[in-house]
N, C-alpha and C. Protein backbone atom coordinates (compact mmCIF):
# COMPACT_ATOMS: atom_id res chain seq x y z
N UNK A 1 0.85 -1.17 0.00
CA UNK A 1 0.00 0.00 0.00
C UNK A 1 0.90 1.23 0.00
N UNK A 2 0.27 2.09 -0.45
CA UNK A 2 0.96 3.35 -0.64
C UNK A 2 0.10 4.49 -0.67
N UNK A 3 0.58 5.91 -0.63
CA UNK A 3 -0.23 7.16 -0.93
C UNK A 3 -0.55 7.21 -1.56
N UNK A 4 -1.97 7.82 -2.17
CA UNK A 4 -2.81 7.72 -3.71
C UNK A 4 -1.76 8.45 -4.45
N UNK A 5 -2.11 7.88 -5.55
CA UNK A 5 -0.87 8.33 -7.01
C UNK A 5 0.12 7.57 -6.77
N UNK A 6 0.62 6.93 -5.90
CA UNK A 6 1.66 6.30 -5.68
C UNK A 6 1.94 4.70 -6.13
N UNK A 7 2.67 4.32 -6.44
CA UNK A 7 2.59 2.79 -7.22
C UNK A 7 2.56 2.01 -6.26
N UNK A 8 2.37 1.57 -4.58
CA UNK A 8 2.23 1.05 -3.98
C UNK A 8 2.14 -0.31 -4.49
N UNK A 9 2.11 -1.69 -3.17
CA UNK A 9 2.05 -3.03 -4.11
C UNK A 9 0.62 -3.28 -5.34
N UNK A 10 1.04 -3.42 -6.04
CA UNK A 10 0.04 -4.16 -7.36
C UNK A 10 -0.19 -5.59 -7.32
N UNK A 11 1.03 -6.71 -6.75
CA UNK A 11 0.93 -7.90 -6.81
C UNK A 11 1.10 -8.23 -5.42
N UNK A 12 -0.12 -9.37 -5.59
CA UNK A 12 -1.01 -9.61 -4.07
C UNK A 12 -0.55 -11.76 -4.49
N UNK A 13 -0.61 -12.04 -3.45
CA UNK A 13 -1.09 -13.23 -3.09
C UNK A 13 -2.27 -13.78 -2.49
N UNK A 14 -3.50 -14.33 -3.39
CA UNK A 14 -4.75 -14.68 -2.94
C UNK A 14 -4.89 -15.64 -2.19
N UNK A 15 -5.65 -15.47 -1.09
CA UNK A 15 -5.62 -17.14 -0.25
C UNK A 15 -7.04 -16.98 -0.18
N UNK A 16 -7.53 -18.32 0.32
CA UNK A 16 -8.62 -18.36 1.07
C UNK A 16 -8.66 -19.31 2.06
N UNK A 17 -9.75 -18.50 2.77
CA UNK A 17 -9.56 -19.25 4.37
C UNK A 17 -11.13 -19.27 4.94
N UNK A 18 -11.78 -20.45 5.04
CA UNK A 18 -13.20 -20.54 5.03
C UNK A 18 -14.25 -19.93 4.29
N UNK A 19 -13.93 -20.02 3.10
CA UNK A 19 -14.71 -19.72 2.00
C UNK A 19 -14.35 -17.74 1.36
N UNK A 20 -13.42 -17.51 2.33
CA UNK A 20 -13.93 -15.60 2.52
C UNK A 20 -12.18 -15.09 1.67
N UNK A 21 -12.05 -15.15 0.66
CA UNK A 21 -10.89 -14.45 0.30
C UNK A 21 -9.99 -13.39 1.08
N UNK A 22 -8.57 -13.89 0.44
CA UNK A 22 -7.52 -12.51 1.85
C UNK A 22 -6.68 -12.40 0.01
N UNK A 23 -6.08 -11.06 0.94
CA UNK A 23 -5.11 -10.56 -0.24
C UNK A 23 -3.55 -10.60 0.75
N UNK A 24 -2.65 -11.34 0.22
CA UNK A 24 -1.49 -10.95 1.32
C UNK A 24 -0.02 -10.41 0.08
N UNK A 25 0.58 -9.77 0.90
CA UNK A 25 1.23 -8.82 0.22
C UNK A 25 3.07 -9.81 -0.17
N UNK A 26 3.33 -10.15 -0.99
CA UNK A 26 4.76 -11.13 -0.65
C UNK A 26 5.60 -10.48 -0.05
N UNK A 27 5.58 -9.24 -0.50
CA UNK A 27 6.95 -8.58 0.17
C UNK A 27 7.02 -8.59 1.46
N UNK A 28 6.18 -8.35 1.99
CA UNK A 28 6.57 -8.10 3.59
C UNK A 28 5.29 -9.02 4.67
N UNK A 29 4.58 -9.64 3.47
CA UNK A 29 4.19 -11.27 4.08
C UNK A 29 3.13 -10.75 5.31
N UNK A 30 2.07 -10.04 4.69
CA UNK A 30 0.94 -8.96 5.62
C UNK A 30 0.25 -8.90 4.77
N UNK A 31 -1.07 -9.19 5.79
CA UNK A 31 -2.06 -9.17 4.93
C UNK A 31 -3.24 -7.90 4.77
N UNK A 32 -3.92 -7.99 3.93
CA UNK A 32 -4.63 -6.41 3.57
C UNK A 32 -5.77 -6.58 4.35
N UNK A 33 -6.22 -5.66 5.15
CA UNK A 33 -7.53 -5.62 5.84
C UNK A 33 -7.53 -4.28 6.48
N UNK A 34 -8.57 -4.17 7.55
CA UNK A 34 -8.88 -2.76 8.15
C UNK A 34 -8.98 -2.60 9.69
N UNK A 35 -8.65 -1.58 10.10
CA UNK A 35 -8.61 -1.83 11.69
C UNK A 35 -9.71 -1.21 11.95
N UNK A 36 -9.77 -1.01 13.60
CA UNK A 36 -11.33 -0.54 14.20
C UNK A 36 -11.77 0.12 13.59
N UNK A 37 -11.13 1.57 13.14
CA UNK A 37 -11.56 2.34 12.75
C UNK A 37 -12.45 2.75 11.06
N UNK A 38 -12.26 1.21 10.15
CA UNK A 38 -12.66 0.99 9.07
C UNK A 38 -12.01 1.38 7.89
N UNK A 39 -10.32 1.98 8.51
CA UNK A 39 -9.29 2.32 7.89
C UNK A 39 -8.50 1.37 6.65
N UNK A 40 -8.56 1.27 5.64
CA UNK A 40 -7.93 0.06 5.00
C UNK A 40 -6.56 -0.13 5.21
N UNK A 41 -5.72 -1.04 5.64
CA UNK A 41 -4.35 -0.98 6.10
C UNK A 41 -3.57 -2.00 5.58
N UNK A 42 -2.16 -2.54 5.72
CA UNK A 42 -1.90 -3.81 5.46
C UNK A 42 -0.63 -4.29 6.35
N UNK A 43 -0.55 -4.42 7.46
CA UNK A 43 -0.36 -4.86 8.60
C UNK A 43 -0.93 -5.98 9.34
N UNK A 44 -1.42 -6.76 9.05
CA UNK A 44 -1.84 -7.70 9.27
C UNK A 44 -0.84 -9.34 9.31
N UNK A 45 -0.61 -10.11 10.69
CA UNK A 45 0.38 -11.21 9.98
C UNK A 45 -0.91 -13.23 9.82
N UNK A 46 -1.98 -12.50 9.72
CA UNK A 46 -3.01 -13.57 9.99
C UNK A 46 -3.76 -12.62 9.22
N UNK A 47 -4.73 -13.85 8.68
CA UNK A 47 -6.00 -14.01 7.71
C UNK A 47 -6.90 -14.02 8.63
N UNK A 48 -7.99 -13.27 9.19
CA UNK A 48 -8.98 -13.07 9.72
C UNK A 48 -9.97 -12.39 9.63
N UNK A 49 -11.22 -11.98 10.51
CA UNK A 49 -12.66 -11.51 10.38
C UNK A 49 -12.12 -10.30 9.64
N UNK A 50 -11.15 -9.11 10.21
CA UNK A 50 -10.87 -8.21 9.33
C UNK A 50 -10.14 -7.93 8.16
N UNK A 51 -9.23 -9.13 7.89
CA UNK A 51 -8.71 -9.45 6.48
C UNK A 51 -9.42 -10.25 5.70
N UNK A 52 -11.04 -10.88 6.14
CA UNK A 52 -11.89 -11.59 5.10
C UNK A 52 -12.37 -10.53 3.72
N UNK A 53 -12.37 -10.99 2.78
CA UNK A 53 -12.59 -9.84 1.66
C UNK A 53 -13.53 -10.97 0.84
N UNK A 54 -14.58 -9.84 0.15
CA UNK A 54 -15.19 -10.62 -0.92
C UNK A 54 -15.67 -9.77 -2.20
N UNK A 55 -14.78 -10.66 -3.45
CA UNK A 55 -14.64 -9.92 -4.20
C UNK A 55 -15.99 -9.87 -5.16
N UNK A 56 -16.58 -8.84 -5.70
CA UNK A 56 -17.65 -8.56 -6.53
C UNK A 56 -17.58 -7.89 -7.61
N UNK A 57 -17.76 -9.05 -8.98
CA UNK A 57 -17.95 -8.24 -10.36
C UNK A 57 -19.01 -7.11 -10.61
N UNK A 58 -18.95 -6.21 -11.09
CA UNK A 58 -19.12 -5.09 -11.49
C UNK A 58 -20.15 -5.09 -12.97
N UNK A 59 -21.55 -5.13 -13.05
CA UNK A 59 -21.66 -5.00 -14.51
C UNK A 59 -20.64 -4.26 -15.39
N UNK A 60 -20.10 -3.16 -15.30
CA UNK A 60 -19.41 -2.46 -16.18
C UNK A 60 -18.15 -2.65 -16.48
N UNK A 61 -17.64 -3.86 -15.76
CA UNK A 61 -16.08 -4.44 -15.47
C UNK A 61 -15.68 -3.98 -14.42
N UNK A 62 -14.52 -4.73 -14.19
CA UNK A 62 -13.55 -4.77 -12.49
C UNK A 62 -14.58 -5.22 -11.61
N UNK A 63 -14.11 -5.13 -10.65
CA UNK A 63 -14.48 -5.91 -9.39
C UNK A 63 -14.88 -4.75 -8.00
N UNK A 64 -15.58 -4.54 -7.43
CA UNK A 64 -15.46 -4.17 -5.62
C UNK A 64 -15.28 -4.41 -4.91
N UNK A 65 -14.54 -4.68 -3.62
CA UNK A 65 -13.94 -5.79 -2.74
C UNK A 65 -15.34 -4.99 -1.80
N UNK A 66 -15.88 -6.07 -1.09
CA UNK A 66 -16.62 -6.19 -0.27
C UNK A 66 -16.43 -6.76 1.22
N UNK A 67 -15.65 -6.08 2.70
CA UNK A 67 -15.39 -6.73 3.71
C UNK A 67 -16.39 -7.37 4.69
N UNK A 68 -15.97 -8.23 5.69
CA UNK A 68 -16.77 -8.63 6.72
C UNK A 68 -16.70 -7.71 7.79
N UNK A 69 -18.14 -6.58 7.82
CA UNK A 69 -18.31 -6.23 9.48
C UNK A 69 -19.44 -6.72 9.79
N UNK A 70 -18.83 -7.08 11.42
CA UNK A 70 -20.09 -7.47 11.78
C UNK A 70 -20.61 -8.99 11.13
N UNK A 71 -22.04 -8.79 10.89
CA UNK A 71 -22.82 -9.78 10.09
C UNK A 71 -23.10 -9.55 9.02
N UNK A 72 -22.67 -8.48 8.33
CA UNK A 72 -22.64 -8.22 6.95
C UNK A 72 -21.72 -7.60 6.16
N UNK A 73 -22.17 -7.40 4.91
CA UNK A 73 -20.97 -7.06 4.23
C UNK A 73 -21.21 -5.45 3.90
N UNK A 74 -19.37 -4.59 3.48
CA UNK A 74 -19.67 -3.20 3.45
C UNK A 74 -18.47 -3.27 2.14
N UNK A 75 -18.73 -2.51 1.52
CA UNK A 75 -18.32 -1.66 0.41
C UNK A 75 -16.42 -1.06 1.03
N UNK A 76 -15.53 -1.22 0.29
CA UNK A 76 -14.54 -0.99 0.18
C UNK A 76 -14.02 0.18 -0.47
N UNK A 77 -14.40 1.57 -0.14
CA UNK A 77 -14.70 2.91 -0.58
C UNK A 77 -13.46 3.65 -0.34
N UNK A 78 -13.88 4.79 -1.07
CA UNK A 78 -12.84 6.11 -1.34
C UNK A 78 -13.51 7.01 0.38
N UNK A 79 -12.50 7.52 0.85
CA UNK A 79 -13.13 8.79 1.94
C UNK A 79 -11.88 9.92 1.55
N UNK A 80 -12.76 11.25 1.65
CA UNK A 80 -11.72 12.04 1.35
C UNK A 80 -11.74 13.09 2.92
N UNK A 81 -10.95 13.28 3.09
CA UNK A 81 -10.92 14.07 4.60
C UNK A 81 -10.13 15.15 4.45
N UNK A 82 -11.18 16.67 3.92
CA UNK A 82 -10.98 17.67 3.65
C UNK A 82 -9.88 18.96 4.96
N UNK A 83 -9.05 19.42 4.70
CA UNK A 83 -8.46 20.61 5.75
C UNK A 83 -8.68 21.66 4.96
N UNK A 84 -7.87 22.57 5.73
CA UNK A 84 -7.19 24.09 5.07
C UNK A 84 -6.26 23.16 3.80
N UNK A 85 -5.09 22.90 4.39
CA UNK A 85 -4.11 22.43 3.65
C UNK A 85 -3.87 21.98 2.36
N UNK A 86 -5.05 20.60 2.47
CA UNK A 86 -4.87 19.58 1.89
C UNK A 86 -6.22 18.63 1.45
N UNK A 87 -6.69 17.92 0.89
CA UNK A 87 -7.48 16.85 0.40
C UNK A 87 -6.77 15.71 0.61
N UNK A 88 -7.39 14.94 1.77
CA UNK A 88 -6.20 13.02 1.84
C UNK A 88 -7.21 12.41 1.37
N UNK A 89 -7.14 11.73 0.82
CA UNK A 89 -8.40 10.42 0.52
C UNK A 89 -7.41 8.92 1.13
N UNK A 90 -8.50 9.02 1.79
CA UNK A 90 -8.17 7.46 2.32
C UNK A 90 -9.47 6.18 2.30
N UNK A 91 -8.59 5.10 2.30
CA UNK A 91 -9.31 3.66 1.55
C UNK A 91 -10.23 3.16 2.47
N UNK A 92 -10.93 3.04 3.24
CA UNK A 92 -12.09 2.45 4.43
C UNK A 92 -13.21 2.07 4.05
N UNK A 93 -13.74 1.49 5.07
CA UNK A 93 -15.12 0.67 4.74
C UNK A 93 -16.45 1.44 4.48
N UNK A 94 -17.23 1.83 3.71
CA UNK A 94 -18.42 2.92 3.53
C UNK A 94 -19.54 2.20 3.40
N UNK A 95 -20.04 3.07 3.58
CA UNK A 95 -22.17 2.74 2.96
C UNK A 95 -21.76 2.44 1.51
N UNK A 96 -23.14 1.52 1.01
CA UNK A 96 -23.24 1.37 -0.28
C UNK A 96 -23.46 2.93 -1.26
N UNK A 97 -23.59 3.72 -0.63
CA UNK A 97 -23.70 4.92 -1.35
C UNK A 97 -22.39 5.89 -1.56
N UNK A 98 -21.25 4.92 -1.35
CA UNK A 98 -20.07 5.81 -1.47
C UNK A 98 -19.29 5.89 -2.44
N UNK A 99 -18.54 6.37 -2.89
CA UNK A 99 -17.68 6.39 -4.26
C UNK A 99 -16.76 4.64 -4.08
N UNK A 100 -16.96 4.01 -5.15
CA UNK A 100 -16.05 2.77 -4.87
C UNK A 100 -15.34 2.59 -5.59
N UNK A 101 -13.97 1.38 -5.03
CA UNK A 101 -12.91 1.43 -5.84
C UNK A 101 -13.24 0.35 -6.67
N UNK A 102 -12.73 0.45 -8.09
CA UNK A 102 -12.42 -0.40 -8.75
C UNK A 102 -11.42 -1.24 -8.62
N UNK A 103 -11.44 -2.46 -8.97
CA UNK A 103 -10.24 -3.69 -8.90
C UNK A 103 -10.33 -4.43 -9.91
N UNK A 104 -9.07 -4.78 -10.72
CA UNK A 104 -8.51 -5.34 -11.47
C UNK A 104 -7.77 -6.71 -10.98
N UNK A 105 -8.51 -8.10 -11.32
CA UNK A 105 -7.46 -9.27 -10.98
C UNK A 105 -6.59 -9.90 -12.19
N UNK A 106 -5.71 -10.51 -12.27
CA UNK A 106 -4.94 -10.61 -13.33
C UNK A 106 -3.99 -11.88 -12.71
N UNK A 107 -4.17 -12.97 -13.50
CA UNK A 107 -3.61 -13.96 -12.75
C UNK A 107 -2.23 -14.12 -13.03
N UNK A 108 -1.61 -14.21 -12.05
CA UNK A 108 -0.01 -14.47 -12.79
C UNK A 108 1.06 -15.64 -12.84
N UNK A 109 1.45 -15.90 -13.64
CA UNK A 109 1.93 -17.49 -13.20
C UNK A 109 3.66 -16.98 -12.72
N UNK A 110 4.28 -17.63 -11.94
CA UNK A 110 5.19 -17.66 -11.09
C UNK A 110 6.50 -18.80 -12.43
């Protein structure tokens, strides 16, 4: 992961672990998920409730990653958190009414 615009990792390692897809990162062997706060992060060294991901095609192409809170599932969204300064957009869990990211899978052979 990285700052938007930034080339951050592109190539993920897919696992699954009771039916619920994880994304784990090779380089530094952490997996992608979100902390309390619904923050998207990738710090993670276990596949769990907050690294469960589920991925969803898109009529229009790509995919939406969809996480586990709770007992249901939430949207894998854009938040932008306006200052004086600056515009940050950061990656967290939203209502279905939020701007969402697109995802691209691309299988790669080793």
């Amino acid at each position: 992961m990285d700052k938007p615009g930034g080339l951050g990792t592109f190539k993920w390692r897919c696992v699954e672990e009771k039916g619920w897809m994880g994304f784990k990162d090779p380089a530094s062997a952490q997996y992608l998920g979100y902390h309390e706060y619904g923050l998207l992060f990738c710090r993670s060294p276990h596949h769990r409730n907050n690294e469960y991901l589920c991925p969803r095609m898109r009529p229009e192409g790509g995919f939406v990653l969809l996480v586990r809170h709770d007992d249901h599932l939430r949207l894998l969204g854009v938040f932008a958190n306006e200052s004086e300064s600056e515009i940050r957009r950061k990656f967290r869990i939203m209502d279905w009414s939020s701007e969402e990211i697109v995802w691209d899978f691309i299988e790669v052979q080793h």
